[in-house]
PDB file of N, CA and C in Angstrom:
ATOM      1  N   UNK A   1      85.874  97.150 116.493  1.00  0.00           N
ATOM      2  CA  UNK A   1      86.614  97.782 117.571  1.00  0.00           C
ATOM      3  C   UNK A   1      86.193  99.242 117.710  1.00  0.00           C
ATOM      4  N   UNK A   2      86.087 100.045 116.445  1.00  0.00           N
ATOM      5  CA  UNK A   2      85.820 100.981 116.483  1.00  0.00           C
ATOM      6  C   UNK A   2      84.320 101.740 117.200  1.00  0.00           C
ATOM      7  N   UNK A   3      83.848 100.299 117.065  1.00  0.00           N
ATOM      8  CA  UNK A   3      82.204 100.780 117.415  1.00  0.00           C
ATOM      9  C   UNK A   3      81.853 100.986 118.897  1.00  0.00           C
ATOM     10  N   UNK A   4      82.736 100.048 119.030  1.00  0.00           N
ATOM     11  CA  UNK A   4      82.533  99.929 120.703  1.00  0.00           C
ATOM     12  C   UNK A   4      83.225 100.588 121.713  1.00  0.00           C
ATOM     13  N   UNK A   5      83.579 101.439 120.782  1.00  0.00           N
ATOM     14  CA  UNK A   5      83.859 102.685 121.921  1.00  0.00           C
ATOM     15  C   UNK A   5      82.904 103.301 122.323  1.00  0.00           C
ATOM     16  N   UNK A   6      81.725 103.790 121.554  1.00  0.00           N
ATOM     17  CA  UNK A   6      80.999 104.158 121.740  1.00  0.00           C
ATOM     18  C   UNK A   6      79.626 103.087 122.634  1.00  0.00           C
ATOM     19  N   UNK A   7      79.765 102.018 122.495  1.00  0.00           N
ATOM     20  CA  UNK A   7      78.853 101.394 123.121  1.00  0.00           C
ATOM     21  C   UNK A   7      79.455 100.590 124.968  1.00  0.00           C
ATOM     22  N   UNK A   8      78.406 100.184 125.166  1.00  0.00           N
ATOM     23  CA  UNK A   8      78.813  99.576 126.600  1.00  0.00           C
ATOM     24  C   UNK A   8      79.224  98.429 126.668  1.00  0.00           C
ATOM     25  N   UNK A   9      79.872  98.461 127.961  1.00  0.00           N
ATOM     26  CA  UNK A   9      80.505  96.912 127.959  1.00  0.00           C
ATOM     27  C   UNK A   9      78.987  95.711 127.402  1.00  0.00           C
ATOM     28  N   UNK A  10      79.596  94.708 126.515  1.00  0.00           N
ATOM     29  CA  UNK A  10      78.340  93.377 125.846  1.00  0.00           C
ATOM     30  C   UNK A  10      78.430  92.618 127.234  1.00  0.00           C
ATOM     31  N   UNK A  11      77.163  92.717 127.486  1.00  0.00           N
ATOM     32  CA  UNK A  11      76.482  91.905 128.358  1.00  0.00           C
ATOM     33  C   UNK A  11      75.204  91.062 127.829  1.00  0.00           C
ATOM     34  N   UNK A  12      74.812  89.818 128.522  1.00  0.00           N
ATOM     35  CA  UNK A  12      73.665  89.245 127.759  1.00  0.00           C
ATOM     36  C   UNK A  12      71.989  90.109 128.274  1.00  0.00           C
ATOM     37  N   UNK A  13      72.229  91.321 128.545  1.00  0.00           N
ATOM     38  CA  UNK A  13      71.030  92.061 128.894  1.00  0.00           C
ATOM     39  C   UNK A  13      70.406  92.519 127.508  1.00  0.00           C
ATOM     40  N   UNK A  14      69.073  92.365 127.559  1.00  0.00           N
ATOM     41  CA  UNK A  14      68.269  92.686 126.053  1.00  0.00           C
ATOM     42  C   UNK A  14      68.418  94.190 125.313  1.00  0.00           C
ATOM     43  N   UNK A  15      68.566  94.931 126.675  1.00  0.00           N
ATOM     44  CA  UNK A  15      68.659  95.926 126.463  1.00  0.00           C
ATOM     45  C   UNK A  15      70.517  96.592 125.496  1.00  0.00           C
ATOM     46  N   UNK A  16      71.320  95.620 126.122  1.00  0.00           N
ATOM     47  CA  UNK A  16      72.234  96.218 125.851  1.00  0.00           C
ATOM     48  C   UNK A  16      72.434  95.056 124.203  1.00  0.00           C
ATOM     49  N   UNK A  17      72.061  94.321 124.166  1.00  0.00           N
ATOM     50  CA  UNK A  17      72.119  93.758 122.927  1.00  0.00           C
ATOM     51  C   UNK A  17      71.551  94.505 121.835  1.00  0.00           C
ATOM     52  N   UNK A  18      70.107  95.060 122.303  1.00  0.00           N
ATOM     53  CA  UNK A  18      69.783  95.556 121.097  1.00  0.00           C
ATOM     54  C   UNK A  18      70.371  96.822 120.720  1.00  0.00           C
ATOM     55  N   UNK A  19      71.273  97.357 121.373  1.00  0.00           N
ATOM     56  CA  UNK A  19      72.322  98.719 121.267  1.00  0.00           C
ATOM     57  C   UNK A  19      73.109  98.112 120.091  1.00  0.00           C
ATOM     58  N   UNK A  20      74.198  96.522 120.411  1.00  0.00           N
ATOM     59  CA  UNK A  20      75.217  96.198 120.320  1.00  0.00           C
ATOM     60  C   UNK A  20      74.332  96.090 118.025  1.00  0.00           C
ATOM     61  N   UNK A  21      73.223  95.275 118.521  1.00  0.00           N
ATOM     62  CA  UNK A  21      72.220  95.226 116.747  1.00  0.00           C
ATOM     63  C   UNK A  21      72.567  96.433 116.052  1.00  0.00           C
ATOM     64  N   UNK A  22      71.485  97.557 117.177  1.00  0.00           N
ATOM     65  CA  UNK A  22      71.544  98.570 116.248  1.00  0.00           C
ATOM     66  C   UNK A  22      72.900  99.450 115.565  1.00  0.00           C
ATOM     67  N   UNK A  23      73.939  98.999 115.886  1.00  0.00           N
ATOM     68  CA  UNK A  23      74.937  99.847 115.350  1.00  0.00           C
ATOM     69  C   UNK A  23      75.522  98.876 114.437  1.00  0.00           C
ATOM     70  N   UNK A  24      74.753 100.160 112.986  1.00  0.00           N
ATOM     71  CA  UNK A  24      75.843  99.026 111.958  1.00  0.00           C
ATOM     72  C   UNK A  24      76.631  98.702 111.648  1.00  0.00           C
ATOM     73  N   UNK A  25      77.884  99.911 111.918  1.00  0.00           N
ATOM     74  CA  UNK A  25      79.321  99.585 112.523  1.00  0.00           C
ATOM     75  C   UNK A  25      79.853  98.364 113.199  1.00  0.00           C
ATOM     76  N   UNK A  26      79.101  97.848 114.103  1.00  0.00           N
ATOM     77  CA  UNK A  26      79.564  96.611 114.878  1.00  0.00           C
ATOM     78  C   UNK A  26      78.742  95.872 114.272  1.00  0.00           C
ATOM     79  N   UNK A  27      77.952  95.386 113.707  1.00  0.00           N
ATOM     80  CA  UNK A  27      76.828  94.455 113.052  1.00  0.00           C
ATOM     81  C   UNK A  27      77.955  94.181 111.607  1.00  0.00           C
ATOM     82  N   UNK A  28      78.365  95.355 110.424  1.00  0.00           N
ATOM     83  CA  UNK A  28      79.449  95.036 109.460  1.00  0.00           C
ATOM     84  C   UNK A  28      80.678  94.628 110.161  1.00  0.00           C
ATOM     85  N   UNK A  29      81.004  95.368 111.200  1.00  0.00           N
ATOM     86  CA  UNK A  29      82.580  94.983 112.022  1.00  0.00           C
ATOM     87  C   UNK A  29      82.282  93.538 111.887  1.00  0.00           C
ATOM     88  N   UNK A  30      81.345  92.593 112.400  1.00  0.00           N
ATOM     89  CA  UNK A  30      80.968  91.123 113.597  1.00  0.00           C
ATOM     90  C   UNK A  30      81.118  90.946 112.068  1.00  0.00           C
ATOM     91  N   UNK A  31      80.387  90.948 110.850  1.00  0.00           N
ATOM     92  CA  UNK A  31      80.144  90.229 109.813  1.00  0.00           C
ATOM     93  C   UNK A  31      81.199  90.140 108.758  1.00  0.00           C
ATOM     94  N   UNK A  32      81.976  90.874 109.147  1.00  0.00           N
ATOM     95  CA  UNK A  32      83.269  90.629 108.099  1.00  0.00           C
ATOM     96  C   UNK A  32      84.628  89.726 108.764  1.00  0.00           C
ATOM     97  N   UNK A  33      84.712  90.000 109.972  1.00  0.00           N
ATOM     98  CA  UNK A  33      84.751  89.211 111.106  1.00  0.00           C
ATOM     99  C   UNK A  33      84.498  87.940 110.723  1.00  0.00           C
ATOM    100  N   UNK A  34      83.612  86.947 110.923  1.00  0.00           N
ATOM    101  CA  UNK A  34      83.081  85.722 110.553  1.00  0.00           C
ATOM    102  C   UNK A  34      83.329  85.703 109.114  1.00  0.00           C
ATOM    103  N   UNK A  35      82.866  86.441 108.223  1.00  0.00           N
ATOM    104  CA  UNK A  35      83.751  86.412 106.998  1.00  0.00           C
ATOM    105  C   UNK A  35      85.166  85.800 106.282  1.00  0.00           C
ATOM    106  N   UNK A  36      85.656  86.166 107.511  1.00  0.00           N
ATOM    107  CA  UNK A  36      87.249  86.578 107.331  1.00  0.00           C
ATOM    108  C   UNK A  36      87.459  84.692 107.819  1.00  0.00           C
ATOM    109  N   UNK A  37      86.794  84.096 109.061  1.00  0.00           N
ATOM    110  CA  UNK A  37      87.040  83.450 109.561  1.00  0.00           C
ATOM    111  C   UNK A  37      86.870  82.223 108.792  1.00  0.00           C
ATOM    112  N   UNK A  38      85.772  82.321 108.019  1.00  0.00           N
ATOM    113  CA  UNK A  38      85.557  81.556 106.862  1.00  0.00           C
ATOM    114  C   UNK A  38      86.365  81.285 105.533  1.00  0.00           C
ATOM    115  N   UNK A  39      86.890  82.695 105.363  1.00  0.00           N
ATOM    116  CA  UNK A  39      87.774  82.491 104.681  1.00  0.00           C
ATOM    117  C   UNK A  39      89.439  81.824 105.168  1.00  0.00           C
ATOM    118  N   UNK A  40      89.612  82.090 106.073  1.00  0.00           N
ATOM    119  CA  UNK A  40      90.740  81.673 106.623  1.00  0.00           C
ATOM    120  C   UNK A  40      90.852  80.039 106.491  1.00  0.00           C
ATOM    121  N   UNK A  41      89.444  79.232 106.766  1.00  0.00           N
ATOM    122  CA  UNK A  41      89.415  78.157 107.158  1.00  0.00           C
ATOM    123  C   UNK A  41      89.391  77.783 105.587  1.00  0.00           C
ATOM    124  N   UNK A  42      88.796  78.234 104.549  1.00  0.00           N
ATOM    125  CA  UNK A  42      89.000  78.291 103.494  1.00  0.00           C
ATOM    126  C   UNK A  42      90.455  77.765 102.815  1.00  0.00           C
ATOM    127  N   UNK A  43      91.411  79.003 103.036  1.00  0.00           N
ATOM    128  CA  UNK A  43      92.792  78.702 103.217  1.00  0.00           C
ATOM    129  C   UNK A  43      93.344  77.944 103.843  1.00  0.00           C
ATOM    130  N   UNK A  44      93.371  77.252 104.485  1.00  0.00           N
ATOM    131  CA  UNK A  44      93.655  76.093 105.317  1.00  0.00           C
ATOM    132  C   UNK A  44      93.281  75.003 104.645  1.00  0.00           C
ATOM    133  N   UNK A  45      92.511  74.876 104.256  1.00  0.00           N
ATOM    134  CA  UNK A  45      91.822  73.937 103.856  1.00  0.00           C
ATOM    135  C   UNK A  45      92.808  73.540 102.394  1.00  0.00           C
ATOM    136  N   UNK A  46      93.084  74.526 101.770  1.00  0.00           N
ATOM    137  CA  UNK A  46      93.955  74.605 100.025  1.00  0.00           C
ATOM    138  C   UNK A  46      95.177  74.950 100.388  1.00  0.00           C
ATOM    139  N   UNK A  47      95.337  74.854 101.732  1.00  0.00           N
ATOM    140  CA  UNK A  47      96.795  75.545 101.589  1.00  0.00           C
ATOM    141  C   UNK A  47      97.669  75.161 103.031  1.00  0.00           C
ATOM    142  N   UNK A  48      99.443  74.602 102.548  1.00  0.00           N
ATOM    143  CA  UNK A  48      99.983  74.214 103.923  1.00  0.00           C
ATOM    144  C   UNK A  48      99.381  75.414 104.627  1.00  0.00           C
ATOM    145  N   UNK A  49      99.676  74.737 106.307  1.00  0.00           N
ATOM    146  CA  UNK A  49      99.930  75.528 107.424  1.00  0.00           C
ATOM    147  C   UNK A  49     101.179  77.086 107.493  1.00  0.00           C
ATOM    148  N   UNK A  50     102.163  76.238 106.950  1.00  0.00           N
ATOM    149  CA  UNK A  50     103.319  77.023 107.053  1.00  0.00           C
ATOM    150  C   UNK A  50     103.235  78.236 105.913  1.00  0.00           C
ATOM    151  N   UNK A  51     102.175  77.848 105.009  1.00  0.00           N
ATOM    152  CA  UNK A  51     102.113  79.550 104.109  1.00  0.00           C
ATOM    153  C   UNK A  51     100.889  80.193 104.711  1.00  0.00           C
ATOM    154  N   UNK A  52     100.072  79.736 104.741  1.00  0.00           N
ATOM    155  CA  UNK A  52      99.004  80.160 105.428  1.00  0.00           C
ATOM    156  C   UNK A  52      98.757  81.126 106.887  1.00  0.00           C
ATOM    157  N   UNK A  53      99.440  80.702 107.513  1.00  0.00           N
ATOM    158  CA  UNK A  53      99.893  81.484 108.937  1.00  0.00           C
ATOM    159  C   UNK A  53     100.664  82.722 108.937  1.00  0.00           C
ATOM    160  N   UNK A  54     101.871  82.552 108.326  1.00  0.00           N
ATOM    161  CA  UNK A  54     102.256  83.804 108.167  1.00  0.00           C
ATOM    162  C   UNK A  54     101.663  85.139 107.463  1.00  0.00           C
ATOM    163  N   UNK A  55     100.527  84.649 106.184  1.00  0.00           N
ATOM    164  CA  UNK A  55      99.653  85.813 106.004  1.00  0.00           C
ATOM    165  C   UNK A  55      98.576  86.150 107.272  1.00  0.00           C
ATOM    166  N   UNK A  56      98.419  84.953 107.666  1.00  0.00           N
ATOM    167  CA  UNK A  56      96.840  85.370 108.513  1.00  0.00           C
ATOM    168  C   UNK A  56      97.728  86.393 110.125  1.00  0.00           C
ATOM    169  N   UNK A  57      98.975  86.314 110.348  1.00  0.00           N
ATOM    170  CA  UNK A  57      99.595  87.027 111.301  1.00  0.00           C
ATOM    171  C   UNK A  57      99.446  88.814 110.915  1.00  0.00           C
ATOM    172  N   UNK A  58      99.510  89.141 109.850  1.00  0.00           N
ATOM    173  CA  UNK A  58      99.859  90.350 109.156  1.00  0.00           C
ATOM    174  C   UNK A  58      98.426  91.298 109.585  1.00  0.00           C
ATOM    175  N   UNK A  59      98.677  92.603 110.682  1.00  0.00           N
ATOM    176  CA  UNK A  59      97.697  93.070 111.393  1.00  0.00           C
ATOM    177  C   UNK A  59      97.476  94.018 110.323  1.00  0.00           C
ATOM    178  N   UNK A  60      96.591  94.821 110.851  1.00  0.00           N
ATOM    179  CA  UNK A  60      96.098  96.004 110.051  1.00  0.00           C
ATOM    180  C   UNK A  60      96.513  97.274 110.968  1.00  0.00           C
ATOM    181  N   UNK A  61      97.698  97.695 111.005  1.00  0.00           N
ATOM    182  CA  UNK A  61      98.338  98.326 111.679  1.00  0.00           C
ATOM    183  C   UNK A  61      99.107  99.304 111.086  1.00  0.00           C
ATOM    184  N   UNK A  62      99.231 100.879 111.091  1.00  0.00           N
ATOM    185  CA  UNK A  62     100.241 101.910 110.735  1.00  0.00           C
ATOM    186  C   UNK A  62     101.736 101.459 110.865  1.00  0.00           C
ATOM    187  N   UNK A  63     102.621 101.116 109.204  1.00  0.00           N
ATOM    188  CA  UNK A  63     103.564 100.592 110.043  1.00  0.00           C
ATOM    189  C   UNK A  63     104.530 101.355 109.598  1.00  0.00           C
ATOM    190  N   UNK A  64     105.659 101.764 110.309  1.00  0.00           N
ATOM    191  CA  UNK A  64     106.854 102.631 109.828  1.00  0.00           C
ATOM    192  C   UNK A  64     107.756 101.612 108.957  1.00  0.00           C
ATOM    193  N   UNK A  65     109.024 102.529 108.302  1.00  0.00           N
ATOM    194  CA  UNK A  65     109.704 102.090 107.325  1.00  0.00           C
ATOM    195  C   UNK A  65     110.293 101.003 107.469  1.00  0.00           C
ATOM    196  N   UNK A  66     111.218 100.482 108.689  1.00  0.00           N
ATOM    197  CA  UNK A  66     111.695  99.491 109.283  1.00  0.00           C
ATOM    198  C   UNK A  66     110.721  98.279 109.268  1.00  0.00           C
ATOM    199  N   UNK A  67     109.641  98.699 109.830  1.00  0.00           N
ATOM    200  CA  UNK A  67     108.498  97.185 109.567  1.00  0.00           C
ATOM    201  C   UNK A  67     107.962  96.870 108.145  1.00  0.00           C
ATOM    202  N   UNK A  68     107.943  98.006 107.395  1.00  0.00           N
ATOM    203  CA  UNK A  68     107.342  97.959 106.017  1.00  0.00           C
ATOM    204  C   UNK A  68     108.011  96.477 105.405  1.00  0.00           C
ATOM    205  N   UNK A  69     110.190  97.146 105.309  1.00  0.00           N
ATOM    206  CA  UNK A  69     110.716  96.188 104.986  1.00  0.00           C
ATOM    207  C   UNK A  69     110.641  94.928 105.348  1.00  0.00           C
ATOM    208  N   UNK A  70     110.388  94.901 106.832  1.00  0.00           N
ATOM    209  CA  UNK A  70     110.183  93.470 107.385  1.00  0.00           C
ATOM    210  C   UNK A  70     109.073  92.933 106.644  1.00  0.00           C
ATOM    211  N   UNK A  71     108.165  93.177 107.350  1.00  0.00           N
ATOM    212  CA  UNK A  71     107.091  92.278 106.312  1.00  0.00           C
ATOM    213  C   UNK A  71     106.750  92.075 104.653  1.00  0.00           C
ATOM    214  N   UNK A  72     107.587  92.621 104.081  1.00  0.00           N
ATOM    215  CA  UNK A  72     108.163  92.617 102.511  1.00  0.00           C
ATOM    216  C   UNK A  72     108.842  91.545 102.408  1.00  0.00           C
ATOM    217  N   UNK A  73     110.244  91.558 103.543  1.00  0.00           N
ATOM    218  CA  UNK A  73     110.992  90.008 103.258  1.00  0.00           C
ATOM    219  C   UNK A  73     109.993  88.779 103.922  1.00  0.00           C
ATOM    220  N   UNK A  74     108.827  88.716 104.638  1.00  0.00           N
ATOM    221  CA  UNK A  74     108.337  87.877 105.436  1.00  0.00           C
ATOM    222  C   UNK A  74     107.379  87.586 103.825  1.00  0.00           C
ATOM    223  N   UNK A  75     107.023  88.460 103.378  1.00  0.00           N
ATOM    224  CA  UNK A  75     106.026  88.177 101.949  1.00  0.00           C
ATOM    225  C   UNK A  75     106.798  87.453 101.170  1.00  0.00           C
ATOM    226  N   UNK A  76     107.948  88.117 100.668  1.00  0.00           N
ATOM    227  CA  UNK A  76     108.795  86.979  99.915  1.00  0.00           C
ATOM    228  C   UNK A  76     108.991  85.790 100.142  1.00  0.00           C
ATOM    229  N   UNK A  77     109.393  85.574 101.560  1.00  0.00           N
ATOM    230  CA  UNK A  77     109.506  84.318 102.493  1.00  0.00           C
ATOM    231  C   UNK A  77     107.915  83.392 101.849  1.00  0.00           C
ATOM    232  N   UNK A  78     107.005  84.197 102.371  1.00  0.00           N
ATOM    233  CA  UNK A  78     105.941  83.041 101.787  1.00  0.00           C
ATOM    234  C   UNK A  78     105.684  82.724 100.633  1.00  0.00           C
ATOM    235  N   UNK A  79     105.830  83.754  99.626  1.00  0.00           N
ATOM    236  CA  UNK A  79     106.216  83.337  98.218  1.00  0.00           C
ATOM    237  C   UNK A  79     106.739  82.390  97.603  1.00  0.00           C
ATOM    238  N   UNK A  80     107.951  82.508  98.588  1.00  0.00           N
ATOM    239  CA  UNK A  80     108.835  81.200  98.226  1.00  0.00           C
ATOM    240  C   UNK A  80     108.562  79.535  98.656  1.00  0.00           C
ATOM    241  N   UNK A  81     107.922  80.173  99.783  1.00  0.00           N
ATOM    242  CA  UNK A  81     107.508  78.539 100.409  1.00  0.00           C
ATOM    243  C   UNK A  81     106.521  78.065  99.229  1.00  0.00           C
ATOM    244  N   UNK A  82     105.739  79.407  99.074  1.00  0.00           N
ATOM    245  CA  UNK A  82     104.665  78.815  97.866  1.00  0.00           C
ATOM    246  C   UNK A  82     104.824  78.157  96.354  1.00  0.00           C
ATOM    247  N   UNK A  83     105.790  78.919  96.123  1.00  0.00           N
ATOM    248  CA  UNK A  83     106.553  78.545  94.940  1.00  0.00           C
ATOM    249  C   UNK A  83     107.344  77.069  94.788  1.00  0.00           C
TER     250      UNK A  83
END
């Protein structure tokens, strides 16, 4: 996300692809990305739906005190399902 601020809208033009390559920012961004996706399917794979989902919801987001707690009892919550 971060990278592409700086770059142009992705189009299938050669030119603008090889922009989208050269920045390794978006090349690690895309690859941890697919990473992640792999792993997810990973989890799925070993693990109900119903524990599984509620971690993969959890953004990477600044969160104030009120949400902190929330997603603390939503962790427990899956804990428990897990347990």
């Amino acid at each position: 996300k971060q990278a592409t601020r700086t770059l142009p809208k992705l189009t299938l033009r050669p030119e603008v692809l090889r922009l989208y390559l050269a920045s390794s920012t978006w090349v690690l961004g895309t690859g941890l990305d697919l990473l992640g996706a792999v792993l997810m399917i990973a989890a799925f794979a070993q693990a109900p739906v119903s524990v599984v989902q509620p971690v993969s919801a959890v953004g990477l987001e600044r969160l104030r005190p009120a949400e902190w707690l929330s997603a603390c009892i939503a962790f427990a919550g899956v804990l428990g399902l897990g347990v």
